[in-house]
Protein backbone atom coordinates (compact mmCIF):
# COMPACT_ATOMS: atom_id res chain seq x y z
CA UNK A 1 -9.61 -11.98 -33.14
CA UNK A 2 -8.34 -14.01 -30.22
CA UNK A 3 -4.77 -13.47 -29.04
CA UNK A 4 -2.64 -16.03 -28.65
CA UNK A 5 -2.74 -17.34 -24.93
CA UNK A 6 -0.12 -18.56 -22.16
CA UNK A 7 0.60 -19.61 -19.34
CA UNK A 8 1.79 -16.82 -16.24
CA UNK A 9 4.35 -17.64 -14.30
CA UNK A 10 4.15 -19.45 -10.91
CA UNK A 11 2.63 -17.54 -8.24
CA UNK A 12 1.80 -14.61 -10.05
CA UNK A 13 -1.52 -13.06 -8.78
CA UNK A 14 -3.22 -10.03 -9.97
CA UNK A 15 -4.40 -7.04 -7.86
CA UNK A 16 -7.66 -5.39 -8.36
CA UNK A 17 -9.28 -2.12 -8.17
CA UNK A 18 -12.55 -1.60 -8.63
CA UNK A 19 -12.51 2.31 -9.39
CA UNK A 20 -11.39 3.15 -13.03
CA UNK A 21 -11.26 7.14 -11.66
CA UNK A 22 -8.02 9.24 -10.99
CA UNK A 23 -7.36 7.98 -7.23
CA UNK A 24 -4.62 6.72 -6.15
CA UNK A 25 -4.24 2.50 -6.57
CA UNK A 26 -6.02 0.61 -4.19
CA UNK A 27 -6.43 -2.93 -4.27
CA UNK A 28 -9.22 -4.14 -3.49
CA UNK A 29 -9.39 -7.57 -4.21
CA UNK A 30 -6.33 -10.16 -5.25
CA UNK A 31 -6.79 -12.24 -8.55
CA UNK A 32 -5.64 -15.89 -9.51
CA UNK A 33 -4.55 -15.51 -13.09
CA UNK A 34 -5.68 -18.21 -15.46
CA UNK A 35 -4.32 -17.33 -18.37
CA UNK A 36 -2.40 -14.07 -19.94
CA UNK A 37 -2.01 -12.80 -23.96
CA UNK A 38 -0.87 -9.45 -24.65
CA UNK A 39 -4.13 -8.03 -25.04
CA UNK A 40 -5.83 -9.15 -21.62
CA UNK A 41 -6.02 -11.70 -19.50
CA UNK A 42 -8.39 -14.18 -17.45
CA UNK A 43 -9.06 -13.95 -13.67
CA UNK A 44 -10.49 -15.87 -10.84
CA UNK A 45 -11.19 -13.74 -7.81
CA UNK A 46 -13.26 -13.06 -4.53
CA UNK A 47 -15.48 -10.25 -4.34
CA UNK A 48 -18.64 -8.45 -3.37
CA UNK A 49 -18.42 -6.11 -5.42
CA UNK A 50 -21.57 -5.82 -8.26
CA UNK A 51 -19.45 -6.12 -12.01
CA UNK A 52 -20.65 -5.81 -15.67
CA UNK A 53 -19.33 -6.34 -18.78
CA UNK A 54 -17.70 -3.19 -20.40
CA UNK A 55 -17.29 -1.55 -16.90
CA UNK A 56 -13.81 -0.21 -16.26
CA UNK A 57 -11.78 -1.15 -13.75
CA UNK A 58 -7.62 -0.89 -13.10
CA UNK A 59 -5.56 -3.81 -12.58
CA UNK A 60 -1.97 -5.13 -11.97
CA UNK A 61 -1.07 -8.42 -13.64
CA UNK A 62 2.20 -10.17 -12.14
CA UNK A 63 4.96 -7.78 -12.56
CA UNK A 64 3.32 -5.48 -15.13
CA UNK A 65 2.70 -1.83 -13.66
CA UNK A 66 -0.90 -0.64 -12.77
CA UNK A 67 -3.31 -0.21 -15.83
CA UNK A 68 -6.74 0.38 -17.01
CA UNK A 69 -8.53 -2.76 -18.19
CA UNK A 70 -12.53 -3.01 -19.57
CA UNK A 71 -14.83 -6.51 -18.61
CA UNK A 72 -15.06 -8.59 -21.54
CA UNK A 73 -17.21 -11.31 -19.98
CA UNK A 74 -17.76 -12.24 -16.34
CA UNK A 75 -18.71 -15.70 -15.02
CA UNK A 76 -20.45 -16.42 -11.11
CA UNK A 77 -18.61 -19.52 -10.15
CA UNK A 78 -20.41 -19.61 -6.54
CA UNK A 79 -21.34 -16.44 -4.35
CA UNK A 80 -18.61 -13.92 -4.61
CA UNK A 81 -16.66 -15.67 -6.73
CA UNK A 82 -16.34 -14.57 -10.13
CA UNK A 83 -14.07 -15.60 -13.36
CA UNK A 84 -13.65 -12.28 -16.04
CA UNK A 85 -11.90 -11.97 -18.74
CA UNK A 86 -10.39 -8.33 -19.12
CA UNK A 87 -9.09 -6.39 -22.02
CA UNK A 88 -6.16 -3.93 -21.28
CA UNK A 89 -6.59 -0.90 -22.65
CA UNK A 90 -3.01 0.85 -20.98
């Protein structure tokens, strides 16, 4: 079932870190968020990294702490630029 969708606020960004492991935080890429629910979210970002549906990565969304989040869907816009949807699992 879809969660109910809105709006973040203005100049919110995500951060991005590719390793789902027990590291420390390390972003590694910074997000434009498209939309937010309480369940996940929507990003546009830059990256060369290689990303697949159900992979796990961590995330932090505006001015929510860091947490885990799994690839829904991912969408090439142009080279290195991808659009995902992520489900938070935190």
């Amino acid at each position: 079932m879809r969660s109910t969708r809105f709006q973040p606020d203005p100049l919110d960004h995500a951060l991005i870190d590719f390793n789902s492991g027990s590291q420390p935080f390390h972003a590694a890429a910074v997000g434009i968020i498209l939309n937010e629910s309480y369940s996940g979210c929507a990003l546009v970002f830059r990256t060369t990294e290689t990303l697949k549906q159900g992979q796990i990565i961590r995330v932090q969304v505006g001015r929510l702490g860091m947490m885990s989040a799994q690839i829904i869907w991912a969408q090439v816009l142009e080279e290195n630029l991808l659009k995902v949807g992520l489900e938070f699992l935190d």
